[in-house]
N, C-alpha and C. Protein backbone atom coordinates (compact mmCIF):
# COMPACT_ATOMS: atom_id res chain seq x y z
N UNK A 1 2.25 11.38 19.59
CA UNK A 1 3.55 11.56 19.00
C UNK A 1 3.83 10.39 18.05
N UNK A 2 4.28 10.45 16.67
CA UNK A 2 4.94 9.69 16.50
C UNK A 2 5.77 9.31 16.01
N UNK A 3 6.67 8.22 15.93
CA UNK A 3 8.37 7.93 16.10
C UNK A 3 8.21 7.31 14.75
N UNK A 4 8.72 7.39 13.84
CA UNK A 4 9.28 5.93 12.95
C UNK A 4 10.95 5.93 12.46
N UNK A 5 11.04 4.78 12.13
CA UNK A 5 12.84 4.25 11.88
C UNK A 5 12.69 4.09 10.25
N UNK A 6 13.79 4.55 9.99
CA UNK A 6 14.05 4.21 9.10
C UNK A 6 15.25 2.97 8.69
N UNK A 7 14.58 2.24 7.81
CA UNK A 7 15.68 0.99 8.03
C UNK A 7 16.98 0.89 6.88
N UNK A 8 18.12 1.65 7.84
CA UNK A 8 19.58 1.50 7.22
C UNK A 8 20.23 1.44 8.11
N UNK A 9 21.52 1.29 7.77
CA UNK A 9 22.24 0.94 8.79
C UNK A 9 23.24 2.38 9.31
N UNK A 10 23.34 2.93 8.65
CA UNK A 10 23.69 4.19 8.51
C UNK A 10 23.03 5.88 8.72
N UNK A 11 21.43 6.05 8.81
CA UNK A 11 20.75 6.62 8.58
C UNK A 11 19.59 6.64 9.25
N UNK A 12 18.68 7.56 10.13
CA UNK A 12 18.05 7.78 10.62
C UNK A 12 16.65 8.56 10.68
N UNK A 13 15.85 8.30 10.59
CA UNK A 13 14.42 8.93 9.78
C UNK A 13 13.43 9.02 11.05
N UNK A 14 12.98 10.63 11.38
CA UNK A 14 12.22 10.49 12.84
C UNK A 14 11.01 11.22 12.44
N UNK A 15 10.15 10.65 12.49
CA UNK A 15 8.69 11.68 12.34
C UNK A 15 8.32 12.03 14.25
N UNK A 16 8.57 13.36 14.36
CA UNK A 16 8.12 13.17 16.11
C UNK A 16 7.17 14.93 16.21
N UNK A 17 5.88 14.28 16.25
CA UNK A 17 4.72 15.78 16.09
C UNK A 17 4.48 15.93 14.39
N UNK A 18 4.55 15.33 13.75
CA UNK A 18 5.02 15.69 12.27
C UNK A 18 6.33 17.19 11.87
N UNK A 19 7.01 16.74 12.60
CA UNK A 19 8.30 17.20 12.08
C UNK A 19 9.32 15.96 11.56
N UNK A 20 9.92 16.20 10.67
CA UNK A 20 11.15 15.06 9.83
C UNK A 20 12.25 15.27 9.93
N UNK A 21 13.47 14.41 10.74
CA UNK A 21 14.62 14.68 11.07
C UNK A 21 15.13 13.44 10.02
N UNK A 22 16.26 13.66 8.98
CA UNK A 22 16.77 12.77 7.74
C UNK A 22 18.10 13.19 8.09
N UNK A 23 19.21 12.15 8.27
CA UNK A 23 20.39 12.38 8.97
C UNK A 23 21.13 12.49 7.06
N UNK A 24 20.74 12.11 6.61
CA UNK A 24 21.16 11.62 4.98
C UNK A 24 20.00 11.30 3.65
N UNK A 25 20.38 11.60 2.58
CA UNK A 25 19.26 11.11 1.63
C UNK A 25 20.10 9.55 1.26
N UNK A 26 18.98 8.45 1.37
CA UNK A 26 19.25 7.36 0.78
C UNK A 26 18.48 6.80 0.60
N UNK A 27 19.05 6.18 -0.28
CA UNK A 27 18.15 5.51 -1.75
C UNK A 27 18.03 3.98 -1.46
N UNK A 28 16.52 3.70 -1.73
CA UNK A 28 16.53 2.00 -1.41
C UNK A 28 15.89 1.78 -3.00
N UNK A 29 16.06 0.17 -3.35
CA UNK A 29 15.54 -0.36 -4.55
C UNK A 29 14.24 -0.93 -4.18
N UNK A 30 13.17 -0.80 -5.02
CA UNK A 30 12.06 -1.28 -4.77
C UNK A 30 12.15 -3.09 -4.78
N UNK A 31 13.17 -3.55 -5.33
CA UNK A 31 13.52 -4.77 -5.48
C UNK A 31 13.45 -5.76 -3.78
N UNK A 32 13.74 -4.90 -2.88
CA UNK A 32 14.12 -5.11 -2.01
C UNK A 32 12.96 -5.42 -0.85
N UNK A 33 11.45 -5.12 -1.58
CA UNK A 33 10.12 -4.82 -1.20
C UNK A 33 9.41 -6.16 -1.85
N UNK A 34 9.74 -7.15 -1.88
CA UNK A 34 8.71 -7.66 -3.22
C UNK A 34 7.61 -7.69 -3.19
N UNK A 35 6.78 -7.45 -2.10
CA UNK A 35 5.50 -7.58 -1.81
C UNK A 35 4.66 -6.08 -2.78
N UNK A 36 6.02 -4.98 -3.17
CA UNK A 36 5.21 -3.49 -3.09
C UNK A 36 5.58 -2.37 -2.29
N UNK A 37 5.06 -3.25 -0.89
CA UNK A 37 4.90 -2.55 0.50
C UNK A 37 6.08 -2.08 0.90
N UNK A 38 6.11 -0.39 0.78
CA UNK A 38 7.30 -0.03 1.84
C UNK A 38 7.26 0.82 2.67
N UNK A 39 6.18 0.80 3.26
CA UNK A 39 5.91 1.67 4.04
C UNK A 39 4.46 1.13 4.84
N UNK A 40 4.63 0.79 6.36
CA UNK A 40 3.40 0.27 6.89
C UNK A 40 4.09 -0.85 8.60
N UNK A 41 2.97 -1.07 9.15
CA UNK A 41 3.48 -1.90 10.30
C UNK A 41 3.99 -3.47 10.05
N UNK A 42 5.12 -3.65 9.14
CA UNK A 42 5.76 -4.96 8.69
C UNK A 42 7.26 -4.97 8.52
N UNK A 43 7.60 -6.17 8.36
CA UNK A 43 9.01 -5.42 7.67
C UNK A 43 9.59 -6.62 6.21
N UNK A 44 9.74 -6.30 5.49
CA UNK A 44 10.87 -5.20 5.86
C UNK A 44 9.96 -3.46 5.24
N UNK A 45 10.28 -2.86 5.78
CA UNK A 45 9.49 -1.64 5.50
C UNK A 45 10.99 -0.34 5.39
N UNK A 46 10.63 0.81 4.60
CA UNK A 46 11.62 2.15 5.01
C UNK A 46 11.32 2.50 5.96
N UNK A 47 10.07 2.48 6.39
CA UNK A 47 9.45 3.38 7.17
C UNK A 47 8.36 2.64 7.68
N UNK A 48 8.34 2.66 9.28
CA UNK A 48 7.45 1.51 10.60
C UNK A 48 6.82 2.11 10.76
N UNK A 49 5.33 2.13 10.77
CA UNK A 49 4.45 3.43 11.11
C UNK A 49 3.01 1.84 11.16
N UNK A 50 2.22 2.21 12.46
CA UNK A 50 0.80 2.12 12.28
C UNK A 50 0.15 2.65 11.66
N UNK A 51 0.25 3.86 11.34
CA UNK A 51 -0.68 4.74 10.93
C UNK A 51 -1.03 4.81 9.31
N UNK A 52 -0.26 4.27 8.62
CA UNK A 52 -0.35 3.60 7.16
C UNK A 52 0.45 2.82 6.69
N UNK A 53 -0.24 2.32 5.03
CA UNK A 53 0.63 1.74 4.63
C UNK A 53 0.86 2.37 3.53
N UNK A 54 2.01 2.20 2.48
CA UNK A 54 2.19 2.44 1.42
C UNK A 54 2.84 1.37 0.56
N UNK A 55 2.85 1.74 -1.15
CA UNK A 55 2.81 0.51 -1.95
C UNK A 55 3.17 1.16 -3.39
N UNK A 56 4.07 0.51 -3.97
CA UNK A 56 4.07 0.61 -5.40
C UNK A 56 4.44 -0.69 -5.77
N UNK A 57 3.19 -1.27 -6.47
CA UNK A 57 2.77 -2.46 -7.11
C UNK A 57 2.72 -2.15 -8.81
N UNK A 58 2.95 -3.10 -8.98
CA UNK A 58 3.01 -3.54 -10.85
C UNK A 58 2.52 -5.03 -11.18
N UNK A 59 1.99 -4.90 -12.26
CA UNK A 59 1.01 -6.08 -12.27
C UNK A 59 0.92 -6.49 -13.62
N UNK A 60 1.05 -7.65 -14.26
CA UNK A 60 0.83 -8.18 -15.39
C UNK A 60 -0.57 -7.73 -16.33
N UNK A 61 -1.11 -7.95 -17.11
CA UNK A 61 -2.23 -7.71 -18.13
C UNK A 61 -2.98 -9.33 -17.24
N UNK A 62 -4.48 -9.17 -17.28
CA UNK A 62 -5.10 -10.66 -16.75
C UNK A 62 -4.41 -11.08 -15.16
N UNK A 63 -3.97 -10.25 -15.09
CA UNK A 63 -3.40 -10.59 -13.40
C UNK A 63 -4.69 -10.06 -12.45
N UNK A 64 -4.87 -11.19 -11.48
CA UNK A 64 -5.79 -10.32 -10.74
C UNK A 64 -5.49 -11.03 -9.22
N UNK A 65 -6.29 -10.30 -8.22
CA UNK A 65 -6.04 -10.67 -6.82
C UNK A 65 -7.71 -10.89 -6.25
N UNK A 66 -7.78 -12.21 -5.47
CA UNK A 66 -9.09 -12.45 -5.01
C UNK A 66 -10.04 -11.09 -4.80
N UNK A 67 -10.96 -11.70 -4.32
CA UNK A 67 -11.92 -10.89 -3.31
C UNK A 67 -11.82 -10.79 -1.86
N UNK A 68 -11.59 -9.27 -1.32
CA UNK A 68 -11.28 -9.57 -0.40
C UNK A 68 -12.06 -8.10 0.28
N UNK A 69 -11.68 -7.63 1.87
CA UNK A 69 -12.32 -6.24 2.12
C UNK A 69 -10.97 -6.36 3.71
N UNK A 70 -10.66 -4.45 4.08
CA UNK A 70 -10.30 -4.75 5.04
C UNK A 70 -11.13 -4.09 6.19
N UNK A 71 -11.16 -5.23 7.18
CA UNK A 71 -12.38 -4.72 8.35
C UNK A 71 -12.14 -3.34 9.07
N UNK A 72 -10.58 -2.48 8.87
CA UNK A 72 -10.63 -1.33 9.40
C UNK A 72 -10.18 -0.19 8.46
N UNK A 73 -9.25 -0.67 7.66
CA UNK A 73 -9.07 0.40 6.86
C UNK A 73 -9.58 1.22 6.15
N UNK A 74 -9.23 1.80 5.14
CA UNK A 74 -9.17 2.71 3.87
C UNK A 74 -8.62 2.25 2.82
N UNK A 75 -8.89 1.94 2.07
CA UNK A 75 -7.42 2.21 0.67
C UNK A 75 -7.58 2.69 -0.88
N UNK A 76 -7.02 3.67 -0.54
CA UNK A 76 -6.63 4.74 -1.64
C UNK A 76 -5.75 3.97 -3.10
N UNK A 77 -5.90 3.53 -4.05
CA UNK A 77 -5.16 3.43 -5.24
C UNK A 77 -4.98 4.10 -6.41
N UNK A 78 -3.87 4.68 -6.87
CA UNK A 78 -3.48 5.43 -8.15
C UNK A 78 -3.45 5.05 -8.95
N UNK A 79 -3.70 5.07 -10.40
CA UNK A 79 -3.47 3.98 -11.37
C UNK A 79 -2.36 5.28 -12.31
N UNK A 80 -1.01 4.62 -12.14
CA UNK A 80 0.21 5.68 -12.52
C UNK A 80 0.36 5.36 -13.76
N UNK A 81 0.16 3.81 -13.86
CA UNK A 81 0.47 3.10 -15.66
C UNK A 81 -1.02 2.22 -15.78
N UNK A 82 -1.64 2.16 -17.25
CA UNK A 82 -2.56 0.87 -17.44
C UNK A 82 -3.87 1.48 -16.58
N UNK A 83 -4.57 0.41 -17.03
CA UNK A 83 -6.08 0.06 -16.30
C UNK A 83 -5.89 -1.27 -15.41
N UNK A 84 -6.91 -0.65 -14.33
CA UNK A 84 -7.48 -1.98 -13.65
C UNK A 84 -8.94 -1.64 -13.06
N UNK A 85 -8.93 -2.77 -12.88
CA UNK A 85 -10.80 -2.84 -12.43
C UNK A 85 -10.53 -3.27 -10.81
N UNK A 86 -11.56 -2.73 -9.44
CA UNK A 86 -11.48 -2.97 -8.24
C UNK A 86 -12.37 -2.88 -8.16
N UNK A 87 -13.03 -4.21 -7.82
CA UNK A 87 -14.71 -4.38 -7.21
C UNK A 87 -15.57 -3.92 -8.94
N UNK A 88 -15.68 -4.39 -9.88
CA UNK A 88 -15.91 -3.46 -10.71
C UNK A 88 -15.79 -2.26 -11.30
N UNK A 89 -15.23 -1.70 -10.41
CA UNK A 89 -15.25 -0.06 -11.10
C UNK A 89 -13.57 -0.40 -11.64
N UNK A 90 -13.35 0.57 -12.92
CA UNK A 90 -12.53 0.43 -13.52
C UNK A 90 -12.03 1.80 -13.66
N UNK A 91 -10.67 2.06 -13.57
CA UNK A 91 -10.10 3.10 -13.56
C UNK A 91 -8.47 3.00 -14.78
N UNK A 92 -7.93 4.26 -14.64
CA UNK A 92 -6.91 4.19 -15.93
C UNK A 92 -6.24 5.43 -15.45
N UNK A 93 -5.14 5.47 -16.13
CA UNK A 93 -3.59 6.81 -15.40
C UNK A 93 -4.58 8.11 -15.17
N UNK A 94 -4.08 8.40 -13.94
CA UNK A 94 -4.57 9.51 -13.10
C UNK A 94 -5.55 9.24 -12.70
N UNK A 95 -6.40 8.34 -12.21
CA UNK A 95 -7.66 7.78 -11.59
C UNK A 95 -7.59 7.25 -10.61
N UNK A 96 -8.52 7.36 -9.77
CA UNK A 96 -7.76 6.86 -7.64
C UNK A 96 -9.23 5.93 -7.94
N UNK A 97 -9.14 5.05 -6.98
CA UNK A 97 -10.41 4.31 -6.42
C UNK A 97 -10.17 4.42 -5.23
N UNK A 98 -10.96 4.63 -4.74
CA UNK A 98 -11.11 4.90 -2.61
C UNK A 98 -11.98 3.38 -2.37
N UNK A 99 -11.24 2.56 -1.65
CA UNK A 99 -12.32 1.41 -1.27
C UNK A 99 -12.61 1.45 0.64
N UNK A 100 -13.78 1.94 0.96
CA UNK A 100 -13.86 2.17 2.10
C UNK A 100 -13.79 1.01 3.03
N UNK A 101 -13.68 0.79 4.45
CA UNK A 101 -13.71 -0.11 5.02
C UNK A 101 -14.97 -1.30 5.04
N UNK A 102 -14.73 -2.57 4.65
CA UNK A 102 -15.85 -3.24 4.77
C UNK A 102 -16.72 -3.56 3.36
N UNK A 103 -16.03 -2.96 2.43
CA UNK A 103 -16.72 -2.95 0.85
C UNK A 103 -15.09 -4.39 0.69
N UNK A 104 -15.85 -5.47 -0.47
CA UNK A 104 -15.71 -6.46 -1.17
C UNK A 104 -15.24 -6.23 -2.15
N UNK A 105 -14.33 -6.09 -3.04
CA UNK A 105 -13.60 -6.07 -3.96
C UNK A 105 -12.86 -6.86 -4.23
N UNK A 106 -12.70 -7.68 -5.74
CA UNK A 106 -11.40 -8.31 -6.33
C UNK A 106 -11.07 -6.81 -7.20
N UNK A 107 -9.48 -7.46 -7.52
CA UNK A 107 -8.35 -6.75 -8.18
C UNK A 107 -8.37 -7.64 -9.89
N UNK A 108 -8.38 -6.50 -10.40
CA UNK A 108 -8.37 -7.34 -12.26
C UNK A 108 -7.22 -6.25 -12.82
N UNK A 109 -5.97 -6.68 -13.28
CA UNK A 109 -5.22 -5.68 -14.10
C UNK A 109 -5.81 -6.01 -15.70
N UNK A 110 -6.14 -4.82 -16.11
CA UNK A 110 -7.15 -4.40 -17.21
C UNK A 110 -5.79 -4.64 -18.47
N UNK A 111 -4.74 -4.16 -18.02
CA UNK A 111 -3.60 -4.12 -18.68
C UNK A 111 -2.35 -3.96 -18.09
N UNK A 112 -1.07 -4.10 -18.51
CA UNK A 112 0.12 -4.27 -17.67
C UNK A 112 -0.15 -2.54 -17.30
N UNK A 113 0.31 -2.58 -15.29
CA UNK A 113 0.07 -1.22 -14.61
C UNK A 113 0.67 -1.24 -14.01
N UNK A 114 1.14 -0.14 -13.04
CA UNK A 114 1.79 -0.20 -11.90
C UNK A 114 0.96 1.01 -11.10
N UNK A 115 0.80 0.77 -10.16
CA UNK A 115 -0.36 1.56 -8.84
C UNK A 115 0.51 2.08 -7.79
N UNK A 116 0.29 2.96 -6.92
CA UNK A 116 0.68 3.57 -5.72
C UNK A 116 -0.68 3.75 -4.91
N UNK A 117 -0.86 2.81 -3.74
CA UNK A 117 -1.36 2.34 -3.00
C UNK A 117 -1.19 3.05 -1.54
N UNK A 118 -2.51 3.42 -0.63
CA UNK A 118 -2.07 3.80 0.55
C UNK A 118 -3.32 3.54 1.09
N UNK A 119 -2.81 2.78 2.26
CA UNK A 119 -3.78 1.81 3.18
C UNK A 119 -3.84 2.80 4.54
N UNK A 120 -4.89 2.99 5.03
CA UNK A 120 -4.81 3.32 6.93
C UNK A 120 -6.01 3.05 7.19
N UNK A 121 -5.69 3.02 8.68
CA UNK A 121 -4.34 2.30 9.08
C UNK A 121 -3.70 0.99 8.58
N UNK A 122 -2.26 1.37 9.19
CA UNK A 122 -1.14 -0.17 8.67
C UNK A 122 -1.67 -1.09 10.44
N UNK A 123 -2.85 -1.85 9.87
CA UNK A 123 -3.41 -3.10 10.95
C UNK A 123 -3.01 -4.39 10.46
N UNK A 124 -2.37 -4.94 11.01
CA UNK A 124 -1.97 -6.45 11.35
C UNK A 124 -3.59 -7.00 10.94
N UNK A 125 -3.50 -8.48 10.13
CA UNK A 125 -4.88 -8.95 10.21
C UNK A 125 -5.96 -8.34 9.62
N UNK A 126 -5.87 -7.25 9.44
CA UNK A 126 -6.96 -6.33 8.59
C UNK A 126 -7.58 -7.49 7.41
N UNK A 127 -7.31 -7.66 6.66
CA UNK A 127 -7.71 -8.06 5.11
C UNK A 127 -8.30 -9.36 5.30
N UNK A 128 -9.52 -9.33 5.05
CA UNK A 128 -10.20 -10.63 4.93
C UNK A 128 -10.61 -11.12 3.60
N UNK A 129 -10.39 -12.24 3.57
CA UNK A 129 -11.15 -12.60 1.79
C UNK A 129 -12.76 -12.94 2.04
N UNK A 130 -13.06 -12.78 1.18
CA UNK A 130 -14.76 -13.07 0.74
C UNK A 130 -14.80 -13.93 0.77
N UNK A 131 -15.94 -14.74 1.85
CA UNK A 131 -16.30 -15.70 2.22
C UNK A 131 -15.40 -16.57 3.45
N UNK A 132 -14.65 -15.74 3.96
CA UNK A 132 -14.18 -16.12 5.28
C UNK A 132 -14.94 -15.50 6.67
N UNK A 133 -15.02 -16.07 7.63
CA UNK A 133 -16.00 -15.12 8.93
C UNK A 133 -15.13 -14.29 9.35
N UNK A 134 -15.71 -13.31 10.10
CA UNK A 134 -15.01 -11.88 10.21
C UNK A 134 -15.77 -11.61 11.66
């Protein structure tokens, strides 16, 4: 079964069997996320779930993020705006990269982008950088 909250103060969000109980539609600012992440086992999150994460990231032109891999996941990326390169392979609007668990990849924004990201599972500790022991 599973439960998640939605975080308002007013409003209530239940995934229970995959059915969706929404007491109200409300609207959060991505501002409020700075990491991206709004959706995954952290907070502040909309939505508390192990079972993934989710992300809408935006990224400068020459922006990039180490090398890194996560020891259990998945992660799925959209490229909605711009190019970027992951692990080498380079992708551009409407193009996913799947990086399976345990594959090494840095992040290169090819050009100013913004991505929609979905990690599973949402694991605590997952993400290791290259050249740390695991």
């Amino acid at each position: 079964m599973w439960v998640f909250a939605l975080i308002s103060p007013m409003n209530v969000l239940i995934f229970s069997e995959g059915r969706v109980r929404l007491t109200a539609i409300t609207k959060f600012s991505l501002d409020n996320f700075p990491t991206g992440w709004v959706v995954g086992n952290f907070s502040p999150a909309v939505l508390s779930t192990e079972k993934f994460e989710f992300g809408v990231k935006s990224f400068s032109a020459n922006q990039t993020e180490p090398c890194h891999f996560q020891k259990s996941a998945v992660e799925l990326t959209v490229v909605i705006a711009g190019r970027i390169s992951i692990g080498g392979v380079q992708a551009s609007v409407g193009e996913i990269i799947v990086v399976p668990p345990g594959v090494h990849g840095g992040f290169v924004a090819l050009t100013d982008c913004q991505l929609a990201v979905l990690k599973s599972p949402s694991a605590i500790d997952d993400k290791v950088m290259c050249g740390d022991s695991h």
